[in-house]
Protein backbone atom coordinates (compact mmCIF):
# COMPACT_ATOMS: atom_id res chain seq x y z
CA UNK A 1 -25.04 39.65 25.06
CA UNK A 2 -27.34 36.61 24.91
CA UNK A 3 -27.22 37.05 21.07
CA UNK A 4 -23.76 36.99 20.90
CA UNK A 5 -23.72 34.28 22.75
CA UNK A 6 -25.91 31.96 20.37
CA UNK A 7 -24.06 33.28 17.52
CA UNK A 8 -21.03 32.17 18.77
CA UNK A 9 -22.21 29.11 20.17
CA UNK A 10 -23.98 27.78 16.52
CA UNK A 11 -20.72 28.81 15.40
CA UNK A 12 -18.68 26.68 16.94
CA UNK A 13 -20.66 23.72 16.11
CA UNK A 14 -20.86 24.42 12.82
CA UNK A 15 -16.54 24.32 12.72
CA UNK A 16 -16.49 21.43 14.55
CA UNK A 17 -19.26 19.68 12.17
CA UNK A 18 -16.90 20.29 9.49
CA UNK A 19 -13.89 19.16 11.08
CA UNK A 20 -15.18 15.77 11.85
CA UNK A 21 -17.14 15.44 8.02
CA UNK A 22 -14.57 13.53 6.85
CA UNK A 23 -16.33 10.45 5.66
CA UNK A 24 -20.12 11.29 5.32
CA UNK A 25 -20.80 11.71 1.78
CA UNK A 26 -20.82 8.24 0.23
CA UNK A 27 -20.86 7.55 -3.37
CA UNK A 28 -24.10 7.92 -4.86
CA UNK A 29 -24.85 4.84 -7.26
CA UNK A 30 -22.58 1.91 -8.71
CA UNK A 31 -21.21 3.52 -11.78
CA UNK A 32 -17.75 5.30 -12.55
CA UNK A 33 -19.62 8.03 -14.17
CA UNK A 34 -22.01 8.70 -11.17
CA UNK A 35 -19.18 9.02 -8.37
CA UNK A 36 -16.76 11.43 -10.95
CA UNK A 37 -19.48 13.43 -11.04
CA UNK A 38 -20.06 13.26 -7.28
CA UNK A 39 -16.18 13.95 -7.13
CA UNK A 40 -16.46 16.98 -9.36
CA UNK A 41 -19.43 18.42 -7.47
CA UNK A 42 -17.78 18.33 -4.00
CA UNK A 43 -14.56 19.36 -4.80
CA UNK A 44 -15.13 21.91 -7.80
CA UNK A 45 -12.14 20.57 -10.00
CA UNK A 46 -13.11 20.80 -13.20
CA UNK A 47 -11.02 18.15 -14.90
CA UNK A 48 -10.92 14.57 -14.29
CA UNK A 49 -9.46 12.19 -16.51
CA UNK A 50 -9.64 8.75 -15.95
CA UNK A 51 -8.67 5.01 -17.18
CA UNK A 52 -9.90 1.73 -16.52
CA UNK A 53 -8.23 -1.53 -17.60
CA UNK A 54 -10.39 -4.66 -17.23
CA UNK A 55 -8.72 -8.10 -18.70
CA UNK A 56 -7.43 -6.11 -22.08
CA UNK A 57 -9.20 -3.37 -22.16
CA UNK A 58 -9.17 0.06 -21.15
CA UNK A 59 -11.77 2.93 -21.12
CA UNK A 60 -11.76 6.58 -20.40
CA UNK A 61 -13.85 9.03 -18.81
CA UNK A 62 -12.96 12.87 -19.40
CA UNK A 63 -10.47 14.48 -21.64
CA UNK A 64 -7.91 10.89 -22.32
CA UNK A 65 -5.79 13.00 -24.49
CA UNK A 66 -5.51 15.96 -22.14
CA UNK A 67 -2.28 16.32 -20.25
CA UNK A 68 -2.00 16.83 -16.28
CA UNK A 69 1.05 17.02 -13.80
CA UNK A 70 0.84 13.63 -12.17
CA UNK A 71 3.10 14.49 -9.43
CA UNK A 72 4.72 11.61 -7.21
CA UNK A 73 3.32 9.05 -9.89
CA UNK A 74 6.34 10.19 -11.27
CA UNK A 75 8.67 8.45 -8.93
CA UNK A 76 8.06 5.03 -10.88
CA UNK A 77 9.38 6.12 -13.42
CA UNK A 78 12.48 7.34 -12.18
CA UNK A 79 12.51 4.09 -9.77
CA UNK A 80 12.27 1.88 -13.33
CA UNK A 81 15.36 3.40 -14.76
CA UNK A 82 17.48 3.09 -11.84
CA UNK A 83 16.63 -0.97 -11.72
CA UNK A 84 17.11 -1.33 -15.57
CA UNK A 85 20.75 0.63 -14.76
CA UNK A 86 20.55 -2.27 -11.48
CA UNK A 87 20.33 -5.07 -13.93
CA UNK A 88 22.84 -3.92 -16.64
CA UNK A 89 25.27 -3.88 -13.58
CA UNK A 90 25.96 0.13 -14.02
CA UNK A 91 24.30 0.58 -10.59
CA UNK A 92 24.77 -1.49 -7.80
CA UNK A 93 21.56 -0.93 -5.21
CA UNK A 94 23.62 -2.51 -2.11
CA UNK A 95 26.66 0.61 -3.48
CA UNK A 96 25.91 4.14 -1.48
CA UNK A 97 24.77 7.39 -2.84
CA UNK A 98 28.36 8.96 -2.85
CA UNK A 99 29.76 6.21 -5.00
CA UNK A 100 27.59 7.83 -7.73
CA UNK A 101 27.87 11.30 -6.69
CA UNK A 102 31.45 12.60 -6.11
CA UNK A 103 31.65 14.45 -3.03
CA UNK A 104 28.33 13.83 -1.21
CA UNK A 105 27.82 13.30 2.46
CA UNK A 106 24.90 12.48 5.17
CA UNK A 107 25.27 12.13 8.68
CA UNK A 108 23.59 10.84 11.44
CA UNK A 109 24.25 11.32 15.01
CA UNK A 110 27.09 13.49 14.18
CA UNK A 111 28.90 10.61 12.94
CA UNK A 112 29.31 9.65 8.38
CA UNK A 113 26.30 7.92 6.79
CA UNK A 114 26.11 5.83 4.08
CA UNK A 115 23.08 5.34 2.54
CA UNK A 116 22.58 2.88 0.15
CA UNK A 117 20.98 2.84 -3.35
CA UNK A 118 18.00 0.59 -1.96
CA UNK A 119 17.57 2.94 1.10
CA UNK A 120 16.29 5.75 -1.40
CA UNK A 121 14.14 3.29 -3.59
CA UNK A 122 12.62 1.87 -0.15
CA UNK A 123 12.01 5.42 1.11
CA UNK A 124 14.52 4.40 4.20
CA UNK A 125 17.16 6.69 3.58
CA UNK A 126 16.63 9.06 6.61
CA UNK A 127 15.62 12.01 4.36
CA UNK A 128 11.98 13.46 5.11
CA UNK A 129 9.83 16.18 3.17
CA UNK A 130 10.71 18.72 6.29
CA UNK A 131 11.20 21.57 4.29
CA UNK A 132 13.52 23.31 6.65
CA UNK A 133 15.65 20.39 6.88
CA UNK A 134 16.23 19.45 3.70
CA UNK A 135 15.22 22.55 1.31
CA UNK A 136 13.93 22.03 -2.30
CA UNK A 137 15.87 23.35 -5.28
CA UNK A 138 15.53 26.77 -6.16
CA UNK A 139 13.90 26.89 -10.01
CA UNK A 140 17.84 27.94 -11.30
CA UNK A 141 19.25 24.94 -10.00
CA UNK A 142 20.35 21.92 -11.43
CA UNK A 143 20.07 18.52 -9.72
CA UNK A 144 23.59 18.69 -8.86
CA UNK A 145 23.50 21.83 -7.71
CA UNK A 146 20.39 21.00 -5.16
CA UNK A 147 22.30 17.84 -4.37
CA UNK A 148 25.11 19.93 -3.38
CA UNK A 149 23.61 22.56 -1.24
CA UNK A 150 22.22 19.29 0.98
CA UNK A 151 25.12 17.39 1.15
CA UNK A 152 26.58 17.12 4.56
CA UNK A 153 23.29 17.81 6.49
CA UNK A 154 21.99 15.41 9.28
CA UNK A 155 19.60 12.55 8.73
CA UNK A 156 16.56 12.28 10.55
CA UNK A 157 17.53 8.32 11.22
CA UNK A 158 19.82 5.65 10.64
CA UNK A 159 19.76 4.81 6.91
CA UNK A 160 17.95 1.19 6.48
CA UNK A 161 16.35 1.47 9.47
CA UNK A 162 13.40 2.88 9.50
CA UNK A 163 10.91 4.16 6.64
CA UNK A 164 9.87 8.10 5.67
CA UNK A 165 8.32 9.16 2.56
CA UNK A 166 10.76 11.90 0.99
CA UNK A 167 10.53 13.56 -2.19
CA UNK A 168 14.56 13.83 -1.69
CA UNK A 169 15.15 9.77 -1.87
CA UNK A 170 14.19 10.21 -6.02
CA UNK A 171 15.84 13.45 -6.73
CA UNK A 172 19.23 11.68 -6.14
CA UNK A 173 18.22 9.03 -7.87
CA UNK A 174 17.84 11.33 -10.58
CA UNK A 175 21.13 12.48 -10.56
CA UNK A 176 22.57 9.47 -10.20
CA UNK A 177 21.15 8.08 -13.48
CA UNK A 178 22.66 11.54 -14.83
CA UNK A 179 26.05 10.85 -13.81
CA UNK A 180 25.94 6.88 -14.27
CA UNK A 181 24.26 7.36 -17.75
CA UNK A 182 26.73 10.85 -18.85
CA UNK A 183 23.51 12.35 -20.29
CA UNK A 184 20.59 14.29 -18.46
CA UNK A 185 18.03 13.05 -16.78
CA UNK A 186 15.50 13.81 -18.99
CA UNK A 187 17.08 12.64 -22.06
CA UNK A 188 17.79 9.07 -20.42
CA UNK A 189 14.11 9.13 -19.50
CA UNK A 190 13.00 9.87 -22.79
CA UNK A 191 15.26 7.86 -24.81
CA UNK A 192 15.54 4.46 -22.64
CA UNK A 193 12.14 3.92 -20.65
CA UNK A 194 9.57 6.65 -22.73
CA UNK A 195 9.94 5.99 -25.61
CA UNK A 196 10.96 1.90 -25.70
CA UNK A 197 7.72 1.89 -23.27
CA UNK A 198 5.82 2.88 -26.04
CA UNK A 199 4.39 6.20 -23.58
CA UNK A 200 4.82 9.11 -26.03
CA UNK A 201 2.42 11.82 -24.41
CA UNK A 202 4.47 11.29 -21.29
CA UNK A 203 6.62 14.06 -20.37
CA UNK A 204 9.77 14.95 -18.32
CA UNK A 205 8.79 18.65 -17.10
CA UNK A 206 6.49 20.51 -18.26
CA UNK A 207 6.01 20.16 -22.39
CA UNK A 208 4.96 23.03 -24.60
CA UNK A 209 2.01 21.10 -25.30
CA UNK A 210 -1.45 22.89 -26.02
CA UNK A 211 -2.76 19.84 -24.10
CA UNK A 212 -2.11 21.00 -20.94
CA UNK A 213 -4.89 21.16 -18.31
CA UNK A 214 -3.66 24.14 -16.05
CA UNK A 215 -3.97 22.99 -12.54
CA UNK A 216 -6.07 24.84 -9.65
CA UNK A 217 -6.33 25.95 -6.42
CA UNK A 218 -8.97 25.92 -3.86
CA UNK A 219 -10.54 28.88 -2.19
CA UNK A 220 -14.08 29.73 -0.55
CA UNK A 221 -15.87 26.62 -2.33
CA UNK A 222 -14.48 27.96 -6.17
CA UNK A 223 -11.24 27.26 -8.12
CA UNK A 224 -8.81 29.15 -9.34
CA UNK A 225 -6.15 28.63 -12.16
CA UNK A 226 -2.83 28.66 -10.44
CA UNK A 227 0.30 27.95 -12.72
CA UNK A 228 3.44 26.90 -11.21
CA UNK A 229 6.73 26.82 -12.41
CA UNK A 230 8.28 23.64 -12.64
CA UNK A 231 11.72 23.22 -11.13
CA UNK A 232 14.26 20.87 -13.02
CA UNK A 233 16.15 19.45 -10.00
CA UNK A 234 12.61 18.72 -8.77
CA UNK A 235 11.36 16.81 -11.71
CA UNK A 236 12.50 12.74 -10.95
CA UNK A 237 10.55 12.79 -7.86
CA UNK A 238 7.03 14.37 -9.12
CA UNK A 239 7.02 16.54 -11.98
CA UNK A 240 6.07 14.65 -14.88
CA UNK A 241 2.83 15.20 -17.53
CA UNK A 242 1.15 12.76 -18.73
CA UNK A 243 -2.12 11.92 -20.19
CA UNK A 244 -5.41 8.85 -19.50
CA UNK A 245 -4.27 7.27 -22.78
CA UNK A 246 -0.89 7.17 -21.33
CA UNK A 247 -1.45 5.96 -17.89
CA UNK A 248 -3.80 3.20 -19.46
CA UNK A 249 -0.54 2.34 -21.52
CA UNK A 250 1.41 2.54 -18.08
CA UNK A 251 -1.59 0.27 -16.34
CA UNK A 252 -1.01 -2.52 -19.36
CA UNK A 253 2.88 -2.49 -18.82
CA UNK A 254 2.81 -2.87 -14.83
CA UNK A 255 0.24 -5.75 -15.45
CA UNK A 256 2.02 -7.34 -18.44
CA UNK A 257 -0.42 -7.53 -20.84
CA UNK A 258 1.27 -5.87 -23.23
CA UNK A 259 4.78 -6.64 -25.43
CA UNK A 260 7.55 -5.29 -23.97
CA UNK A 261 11.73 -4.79 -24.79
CA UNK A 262 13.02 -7.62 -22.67
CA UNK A 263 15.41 -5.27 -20.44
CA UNK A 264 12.47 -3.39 -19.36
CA UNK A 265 10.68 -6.22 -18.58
CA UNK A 266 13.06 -7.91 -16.75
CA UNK A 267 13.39 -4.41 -14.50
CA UNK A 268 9.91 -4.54 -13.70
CA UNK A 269 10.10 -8.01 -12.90
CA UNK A 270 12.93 -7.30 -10.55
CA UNK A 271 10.86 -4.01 -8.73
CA UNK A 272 7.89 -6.05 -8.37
CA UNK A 273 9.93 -8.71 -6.34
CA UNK A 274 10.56 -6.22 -4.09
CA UNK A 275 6.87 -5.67 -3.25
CA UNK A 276 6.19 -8.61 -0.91
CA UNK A 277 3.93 -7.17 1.80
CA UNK A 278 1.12 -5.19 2.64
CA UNK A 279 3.04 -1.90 2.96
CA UNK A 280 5.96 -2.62 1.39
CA UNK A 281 7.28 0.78 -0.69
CA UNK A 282 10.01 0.33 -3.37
CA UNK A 283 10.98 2.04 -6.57
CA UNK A 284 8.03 4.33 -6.64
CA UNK A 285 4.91 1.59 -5.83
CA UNK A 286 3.54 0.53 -2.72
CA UNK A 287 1.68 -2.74 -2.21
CA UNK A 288 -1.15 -2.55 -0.34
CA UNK A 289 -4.18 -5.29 0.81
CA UNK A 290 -5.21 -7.91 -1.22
CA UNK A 291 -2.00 -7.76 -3.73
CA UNK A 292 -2.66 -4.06 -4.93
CA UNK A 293 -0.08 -2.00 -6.27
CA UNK A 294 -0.48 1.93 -6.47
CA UNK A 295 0.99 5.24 -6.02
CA UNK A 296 -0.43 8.96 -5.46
CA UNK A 297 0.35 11.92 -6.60
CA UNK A 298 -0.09 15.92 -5.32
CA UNK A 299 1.57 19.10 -6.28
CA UNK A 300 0.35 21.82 -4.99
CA UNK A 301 -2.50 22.43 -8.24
CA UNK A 302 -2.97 18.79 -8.87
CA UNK A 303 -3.33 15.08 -7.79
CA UNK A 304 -3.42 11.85 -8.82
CA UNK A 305 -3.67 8.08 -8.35
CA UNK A 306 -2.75 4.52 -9.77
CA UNK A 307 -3.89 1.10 -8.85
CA UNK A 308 -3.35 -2.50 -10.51
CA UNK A 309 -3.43 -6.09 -9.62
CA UNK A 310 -1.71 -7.98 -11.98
CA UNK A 311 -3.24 -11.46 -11.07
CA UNK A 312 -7.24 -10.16 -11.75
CA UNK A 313 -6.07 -7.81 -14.98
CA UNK A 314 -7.38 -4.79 -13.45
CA UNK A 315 -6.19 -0.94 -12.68
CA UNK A 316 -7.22 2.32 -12.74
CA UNK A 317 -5.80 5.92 -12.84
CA UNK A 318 -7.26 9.38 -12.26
CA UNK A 319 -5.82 12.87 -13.33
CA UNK A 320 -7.10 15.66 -11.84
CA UNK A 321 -6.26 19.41 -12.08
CA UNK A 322 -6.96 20.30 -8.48
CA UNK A 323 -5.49 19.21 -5.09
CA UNK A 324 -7.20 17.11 -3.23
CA UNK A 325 -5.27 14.14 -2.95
CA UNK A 326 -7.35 12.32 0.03
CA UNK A 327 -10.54 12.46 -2.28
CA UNK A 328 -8.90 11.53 -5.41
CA UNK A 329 -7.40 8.46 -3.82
CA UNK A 330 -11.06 7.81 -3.00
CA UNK A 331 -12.17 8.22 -6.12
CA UNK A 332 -9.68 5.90 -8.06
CA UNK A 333 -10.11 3.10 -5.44
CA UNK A 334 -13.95 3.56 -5.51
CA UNK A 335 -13.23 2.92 -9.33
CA UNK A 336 -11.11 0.50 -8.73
CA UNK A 337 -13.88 -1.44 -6.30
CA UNK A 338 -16.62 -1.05 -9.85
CA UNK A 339 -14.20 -2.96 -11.75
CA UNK A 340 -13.83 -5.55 -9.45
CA UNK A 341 -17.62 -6.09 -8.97
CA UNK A 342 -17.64 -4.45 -5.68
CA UNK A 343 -19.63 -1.60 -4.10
CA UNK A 344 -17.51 1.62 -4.36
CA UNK A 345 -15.77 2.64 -1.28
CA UNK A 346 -16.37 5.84 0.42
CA UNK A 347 -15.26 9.06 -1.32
CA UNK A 348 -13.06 11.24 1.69
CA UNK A 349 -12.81 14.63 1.98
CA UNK A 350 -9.56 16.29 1.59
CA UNK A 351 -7.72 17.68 4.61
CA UNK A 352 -7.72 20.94 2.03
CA UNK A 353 -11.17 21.36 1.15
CA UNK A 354 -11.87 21.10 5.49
CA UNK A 355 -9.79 23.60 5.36
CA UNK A 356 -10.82 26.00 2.99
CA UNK A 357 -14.48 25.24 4.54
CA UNK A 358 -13.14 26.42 8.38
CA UNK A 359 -11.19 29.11 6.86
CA UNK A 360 -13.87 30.74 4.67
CA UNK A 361 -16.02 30.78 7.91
CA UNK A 362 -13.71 32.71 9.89
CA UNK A 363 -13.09 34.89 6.72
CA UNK A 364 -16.50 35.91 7.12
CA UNK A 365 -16.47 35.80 11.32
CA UNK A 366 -13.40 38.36 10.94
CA UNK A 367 -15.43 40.73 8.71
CA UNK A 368 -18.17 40.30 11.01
CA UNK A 369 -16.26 40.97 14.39
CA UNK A 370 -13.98 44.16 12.58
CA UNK A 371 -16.73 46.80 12.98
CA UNK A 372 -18.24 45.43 16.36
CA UNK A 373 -14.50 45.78 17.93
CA UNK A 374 -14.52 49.50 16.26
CA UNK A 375 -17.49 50.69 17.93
CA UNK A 376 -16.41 48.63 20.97
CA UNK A 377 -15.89 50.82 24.19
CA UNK A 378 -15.35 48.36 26.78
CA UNK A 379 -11.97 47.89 27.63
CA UNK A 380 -12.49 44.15 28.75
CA UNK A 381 -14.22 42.97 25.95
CA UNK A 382 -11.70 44.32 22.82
CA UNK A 383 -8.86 43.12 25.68
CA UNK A 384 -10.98 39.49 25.20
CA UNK A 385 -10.93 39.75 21.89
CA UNK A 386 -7.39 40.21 21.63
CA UNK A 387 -6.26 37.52 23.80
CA UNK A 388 -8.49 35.01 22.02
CA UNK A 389 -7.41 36.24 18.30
CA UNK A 390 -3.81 36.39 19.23
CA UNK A 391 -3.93 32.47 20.66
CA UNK A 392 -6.07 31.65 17.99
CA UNK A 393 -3.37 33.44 15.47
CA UNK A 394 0.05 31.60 17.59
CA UNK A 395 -2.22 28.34 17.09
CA UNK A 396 -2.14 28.25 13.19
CA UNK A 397 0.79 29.77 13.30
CA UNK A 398 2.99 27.12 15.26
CA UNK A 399 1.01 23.84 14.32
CA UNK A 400 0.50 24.07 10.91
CA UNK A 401 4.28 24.15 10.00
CA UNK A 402 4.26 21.55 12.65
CA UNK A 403 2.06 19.25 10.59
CA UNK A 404 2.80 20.14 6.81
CA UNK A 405 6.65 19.92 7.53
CA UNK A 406 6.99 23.16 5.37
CA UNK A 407 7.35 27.07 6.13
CA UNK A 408 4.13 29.02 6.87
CA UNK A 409 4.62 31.35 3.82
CA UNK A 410 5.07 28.11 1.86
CA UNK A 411 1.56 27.15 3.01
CA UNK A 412 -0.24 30.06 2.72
CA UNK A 413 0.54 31.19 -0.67
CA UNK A 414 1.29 28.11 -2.34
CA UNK A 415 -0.34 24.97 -0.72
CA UNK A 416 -2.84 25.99 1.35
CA UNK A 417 -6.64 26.90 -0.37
CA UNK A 418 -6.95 30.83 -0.43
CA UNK A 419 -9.13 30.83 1.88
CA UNK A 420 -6.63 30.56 4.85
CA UNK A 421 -4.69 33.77 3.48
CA UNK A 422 -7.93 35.63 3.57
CA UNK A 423 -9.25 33.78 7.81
CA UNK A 424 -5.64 34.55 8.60
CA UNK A 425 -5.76 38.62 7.16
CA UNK A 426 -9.31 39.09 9.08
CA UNK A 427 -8.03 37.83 12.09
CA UNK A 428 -4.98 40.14 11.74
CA UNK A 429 -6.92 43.10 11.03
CA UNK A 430 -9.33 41.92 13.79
CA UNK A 431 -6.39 41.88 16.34
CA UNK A 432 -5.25 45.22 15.09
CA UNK A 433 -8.35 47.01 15.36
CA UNK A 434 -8.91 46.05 18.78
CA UNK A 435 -5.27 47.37 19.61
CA UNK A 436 -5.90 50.46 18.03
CA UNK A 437 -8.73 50.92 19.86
CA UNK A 438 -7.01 49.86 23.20
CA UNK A 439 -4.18 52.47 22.85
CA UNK A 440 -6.47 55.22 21.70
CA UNK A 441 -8.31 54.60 24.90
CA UNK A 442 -5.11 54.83 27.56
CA UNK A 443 -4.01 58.15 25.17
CA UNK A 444 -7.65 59.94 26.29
CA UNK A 445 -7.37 58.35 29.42
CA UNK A 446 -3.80 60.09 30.09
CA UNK A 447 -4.99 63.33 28.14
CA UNK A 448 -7.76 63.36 30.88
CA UNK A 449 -5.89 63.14 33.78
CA UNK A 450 -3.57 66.02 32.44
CA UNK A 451 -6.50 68.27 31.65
CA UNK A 452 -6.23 68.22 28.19
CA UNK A 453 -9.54 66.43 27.75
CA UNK A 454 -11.51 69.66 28.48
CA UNK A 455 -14.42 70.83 26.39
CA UNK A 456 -16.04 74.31 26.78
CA UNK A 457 -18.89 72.83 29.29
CA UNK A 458 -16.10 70.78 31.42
CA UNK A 459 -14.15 67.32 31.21
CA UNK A 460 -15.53 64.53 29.05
């Protein structure tokens, strides 16, 4: 018992050690190269492209020409063609969402909404990514369709008021530069800010491009491929490719140091008035401290990140094929820090790869515990392990919706690293074990009492 004790005990230090390892492992040496490798050995992925612009130039680490899914780097783009429709007075961003689509309603407090074109550039519309409150589109739908099937719901707050980060804010903007523009999304994308941009390995969707880098997903310390469809009315707010040549293009046009068609420019003149404080969010950038601009991106078998400051000529951008969003953010501001002639910043550990380290422990614990419970005869102990598994079970189960805003099946078998299917199937098979074992007891009990648990030489 004193074993089991200890083993539990070590255990449970060992979980908590890698709950709170969130910061430890600095960046090893002063060089891009040194912390993308660093990058690559703690989190697996095994494709990282990035780009660096310095004062004119640009250089790449990794595949430049390979393409990834850059995920909510995307909502710049779709944020630059609503402005340019702002400034050629198709689009007024004080008019509300239901001047541009017919028929579309939001209410708050059980009373009509309007929310404004600015409240979805400035994230403030009173949409959030909860899932259950505000479903994505189905991979048949169009973005009118999607729009339709949320019209009418409740906000989560007054539009203008307040500010949430919601996937939901760019997919009507999508639509509305549909219906403004008469043509689809994608072909106003390509033909007015692609292509004039000069950003021709940039894609709306998914391309059939041999260049593709097939994203990833984590489980027990490894990677596997994991390819997701991409859903059309779920493109304008994080669903486009693109490549390190590309986003070292992109880097040049946010920082002007490149020629430019003069309606474009004046748009992203216009978006980067916006940006006035630390924090501010519109049109698919947030400015953060010392006059940074940047965006991230994560799908669930990617992520991604872009910094500039336009005043020192610097940026940088990293592609990945894997998601860990909280370490690749690391990793492009560590970059970002070289450039600038500063030590690199701290690379952090993803809330994911914590995850898939707790989970692939009590993958193992599970297996461990399954054949102790079977040979278990003491009704108090498989009744302890029971209670414990159960509450430990109910836990996952009620806070990590909670947290991740999204369904539990939607985290298990598409977000979450597969380690957590495999902690939560060895609890489950733990729990049933032990209340196999708990009923088969009380049925020998009761055959006892009855007499039918005689043997030849007496009762058992």
């Amino acid at each position: 018992m004193n074993k089991r004790k200890a083993f539990l005990g070590l255990l449970i230090i060992f979980t908590i050690t890698l709950c709170i390892q969130n910061n430890i492992w600095a960046a090893n040496g002063n060089d891009i190269e040194s912390i993308i490798k660093q990058y690559q050995q703690e989190t697996k992925c095994e494709h990282v492209s990035v780009a660096v612009f310095d004062n004119g130039k640009i250089t790449y680490y990794g595949e430049r020409e390979s393409l990834y899914q850059i995920g909510s780097m995307t909502k710049a783009f779709t944020g630059l063609a609503i402005q340019k429709l702002i400034n050629e007075g198709l689009v007024d961003a004080d008019g509300v969402v239901s001047d541009y689509i017919n028929g579309f309603e939001a209410y708050y407090g059980s009373e009509r909404a309007d929310i404004a074109v600015k409240d979805l550039l400035g994230q403030k519309s009173g949409y959030t990514n909860i899932e259950k409150d505000y479903p994505s589109a189905t991979e048949t739908m169009t973005l009118a369709e999607w729009a339709d099937s949320i019209s009418g719901r409740e906000l989560s707050f007054k539009p203008g008021t307040e500010y949430t980060y919601s996937n939901v804010n760019y997919n009507l903007l999508g639509l509305i530069i549909e219906n403004v523009s008469g043509i689809s999304y994608r072909e106003y994308m390509e033909r007015e800010i692609l292509i004039p941009l000069g950003l021709r390995d940039t894609f709306v969707g998914t391309p059939d491009d041999n260049r593709i880098i097939e994203g990833t997903r984590l489980g027990y310390r490894h990677v596997f491929k994991f390819p997701l469809t991409v859903k059309e009315a779920s493109i304008p707010a994080g669903y486009f490719y693109s490549n390190a040549e590309d986003m070292g293009r992109w880097i040049e046009i946010w920082t002007e140091s490149c020629d430019l068609p003069e309606d474009l420019k004046e748009a992203l003149s216009m978006v980067k008035e916006q940006l006035k404080e630390e924090g501010d969010y519109y049109s698919g950038w947030e400015l953060f401290a010392d006059g940074i601009t940047g965006h991230s991106g994560g799908t669930p078998n990617y992520s991604s990140r872009i910094v500039f400051d336009k005043k020192k000529q610097m940026g940088a951008c990293v592609l990945s094929n894997l998601n860990v969003a909280a370490t690749t953010d690391s990793l492009c501001n560590g970059i970002f820090d070289i450039v600038a002639g500063k030590a690199p910043a701290e690379l952090n550990r993803d809330i994911w790869t914590i995850f898939d380290n707790i989970f692939a422990i009590v993958t193992m614990t599970g297996m461990f515990l399954f054949p102790i419970i079977l040979v278990t005869k003491k009704r108090s102990v498989l009744i302890a392990f029971d209670v414990i598994l159960i509450s430990l079970l109910t836990l996952v189960l009620i806070l990590f919706p909670m947290t991740f805003g999204a369904g539990m099946k939607e985290i298990v078998f598409i977000w979450a690293p597969w380690s957590l299917a495999g902690g939560l199937s060895a609890i489950i098979a733990d729990i049933a074990g032990a209340a196999v074992k708990l009923l088969s007891g009380n049925k020998n009990a009761d055959n006892n009492k009855t007499g039918k648990g005689q043997t030849a030489e007496g009762y058992n």
